[in-house]
Protein backbone atom coordinates (compact mmCIF):
# COMPACT_ATOMS: atom_id res chain seq x y z
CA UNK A 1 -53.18 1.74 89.28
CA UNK A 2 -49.86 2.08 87.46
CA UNK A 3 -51.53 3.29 84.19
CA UNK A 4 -53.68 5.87 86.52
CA UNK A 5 -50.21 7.37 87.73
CA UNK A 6 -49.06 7.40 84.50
CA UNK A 7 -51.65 9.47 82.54
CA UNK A 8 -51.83 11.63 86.15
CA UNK A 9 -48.44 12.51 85.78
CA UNK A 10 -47.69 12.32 81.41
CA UNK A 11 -46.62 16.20 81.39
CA UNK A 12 -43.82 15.20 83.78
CA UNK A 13 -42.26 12.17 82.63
CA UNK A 14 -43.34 12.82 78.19
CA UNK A 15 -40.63 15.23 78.07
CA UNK A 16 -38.03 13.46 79.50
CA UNK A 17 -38.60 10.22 77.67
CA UNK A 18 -39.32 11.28 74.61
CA UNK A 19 -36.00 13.36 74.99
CA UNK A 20 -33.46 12.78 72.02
CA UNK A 21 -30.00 11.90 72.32
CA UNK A 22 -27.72 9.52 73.83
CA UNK A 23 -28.04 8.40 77.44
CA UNK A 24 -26.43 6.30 79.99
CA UNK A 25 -28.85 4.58 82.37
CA UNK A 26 -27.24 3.37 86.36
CA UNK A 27 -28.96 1.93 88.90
CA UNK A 28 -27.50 3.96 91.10
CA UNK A 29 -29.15 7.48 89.51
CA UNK A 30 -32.82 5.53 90.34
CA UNK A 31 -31.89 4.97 94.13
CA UNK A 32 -30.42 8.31 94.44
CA UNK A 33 -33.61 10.29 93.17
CA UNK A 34 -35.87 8.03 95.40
CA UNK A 35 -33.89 9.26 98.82
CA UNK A 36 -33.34 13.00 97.28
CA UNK A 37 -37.32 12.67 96.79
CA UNK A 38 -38.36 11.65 100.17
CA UNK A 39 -35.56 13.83 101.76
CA UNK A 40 -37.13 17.21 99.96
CA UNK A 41 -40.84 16.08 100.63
CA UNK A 42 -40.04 15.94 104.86
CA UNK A 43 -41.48 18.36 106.69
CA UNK A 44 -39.16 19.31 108.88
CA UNK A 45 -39.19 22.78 107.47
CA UNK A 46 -42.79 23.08 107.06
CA UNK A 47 -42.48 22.22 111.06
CA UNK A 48 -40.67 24.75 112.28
CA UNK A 49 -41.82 27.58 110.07
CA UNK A 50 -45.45 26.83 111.61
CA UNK A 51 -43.66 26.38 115.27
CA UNK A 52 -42.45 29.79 114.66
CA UNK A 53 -45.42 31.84 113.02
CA UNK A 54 -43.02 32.53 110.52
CA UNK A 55 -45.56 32.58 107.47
CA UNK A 56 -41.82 33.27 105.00
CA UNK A 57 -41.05 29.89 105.57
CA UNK A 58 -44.25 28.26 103.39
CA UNK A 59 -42.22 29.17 100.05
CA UNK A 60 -39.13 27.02 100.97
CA UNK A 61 -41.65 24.21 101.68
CA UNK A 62 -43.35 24.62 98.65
CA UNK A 63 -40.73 24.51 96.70
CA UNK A 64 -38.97 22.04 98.23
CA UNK A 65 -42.24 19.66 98.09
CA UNK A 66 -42.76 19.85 94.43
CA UNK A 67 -38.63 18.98 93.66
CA UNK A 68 -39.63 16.19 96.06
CA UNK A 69 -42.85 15.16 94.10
CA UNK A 70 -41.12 15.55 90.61
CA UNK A 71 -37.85 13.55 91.91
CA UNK A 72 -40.23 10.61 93.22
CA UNK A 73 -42.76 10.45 90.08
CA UNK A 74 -39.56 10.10 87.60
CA UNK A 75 -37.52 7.24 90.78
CA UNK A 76 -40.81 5.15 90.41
CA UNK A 77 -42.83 5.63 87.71
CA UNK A 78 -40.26 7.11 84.87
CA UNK A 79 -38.64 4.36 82.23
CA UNK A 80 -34.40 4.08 82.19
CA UNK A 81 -34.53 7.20 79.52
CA UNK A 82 -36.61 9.54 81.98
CA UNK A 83 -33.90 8.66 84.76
CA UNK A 84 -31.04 9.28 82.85
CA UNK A 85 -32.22 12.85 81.40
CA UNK A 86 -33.53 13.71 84.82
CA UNK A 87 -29.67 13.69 85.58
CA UNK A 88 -28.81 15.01 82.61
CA UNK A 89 -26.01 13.24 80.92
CA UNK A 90 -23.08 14.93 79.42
CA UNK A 91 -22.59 11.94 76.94
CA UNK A 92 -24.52 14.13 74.25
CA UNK A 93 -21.88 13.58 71.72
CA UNK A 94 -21.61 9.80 72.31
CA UNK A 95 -23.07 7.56 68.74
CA UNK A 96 -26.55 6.20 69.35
């Protein structure tokens, strides 16, 4: 099922591991996309703007849903590399 997700989402995670350069790799940056990733994907806006008949509102929610997707695809599926450019270390300069 893992290698299904994989191939499903390759255009996503391909550029950021194959990325070149140094990169430092926490624990922490994983955790962090996982709760930014569910946090962007909740509804609540998507809610209201329907509660409202407010048909502006769908473009937030959009938007907001696919920075959700992308930041859950990379927390679960990317390797340490795909993480770490996600969040797009400044150690650029730092030997290999």
């Amino acid at each position: 099922m893992k290698n299904l997700f994989l191939k499903l989402f390759s255009p996503i995670l391909n550029p950021l591991e194959n990325a070149d350069g140094h990169y430092e790799y926490r624990p922490s940056h994983r955790t962090v996309l996982k709760v930014m990733g569910f946090l962007f994907l909740a509804g609540v806006g998507g809610y209201f703007s329907i509660l409202t008949n407010q048909i502006a509102g769908v473009f937030p929610v959009i938007l907001f849903s696919v920075i959700g997707l992308i930041c859950l695809v990379v927390a679960f599926l990317g390797s340490y590399k795909a993480v770490a450019k996600l969040w797009r270390n400044r150690n650029e300069d730092a030997p290999k």
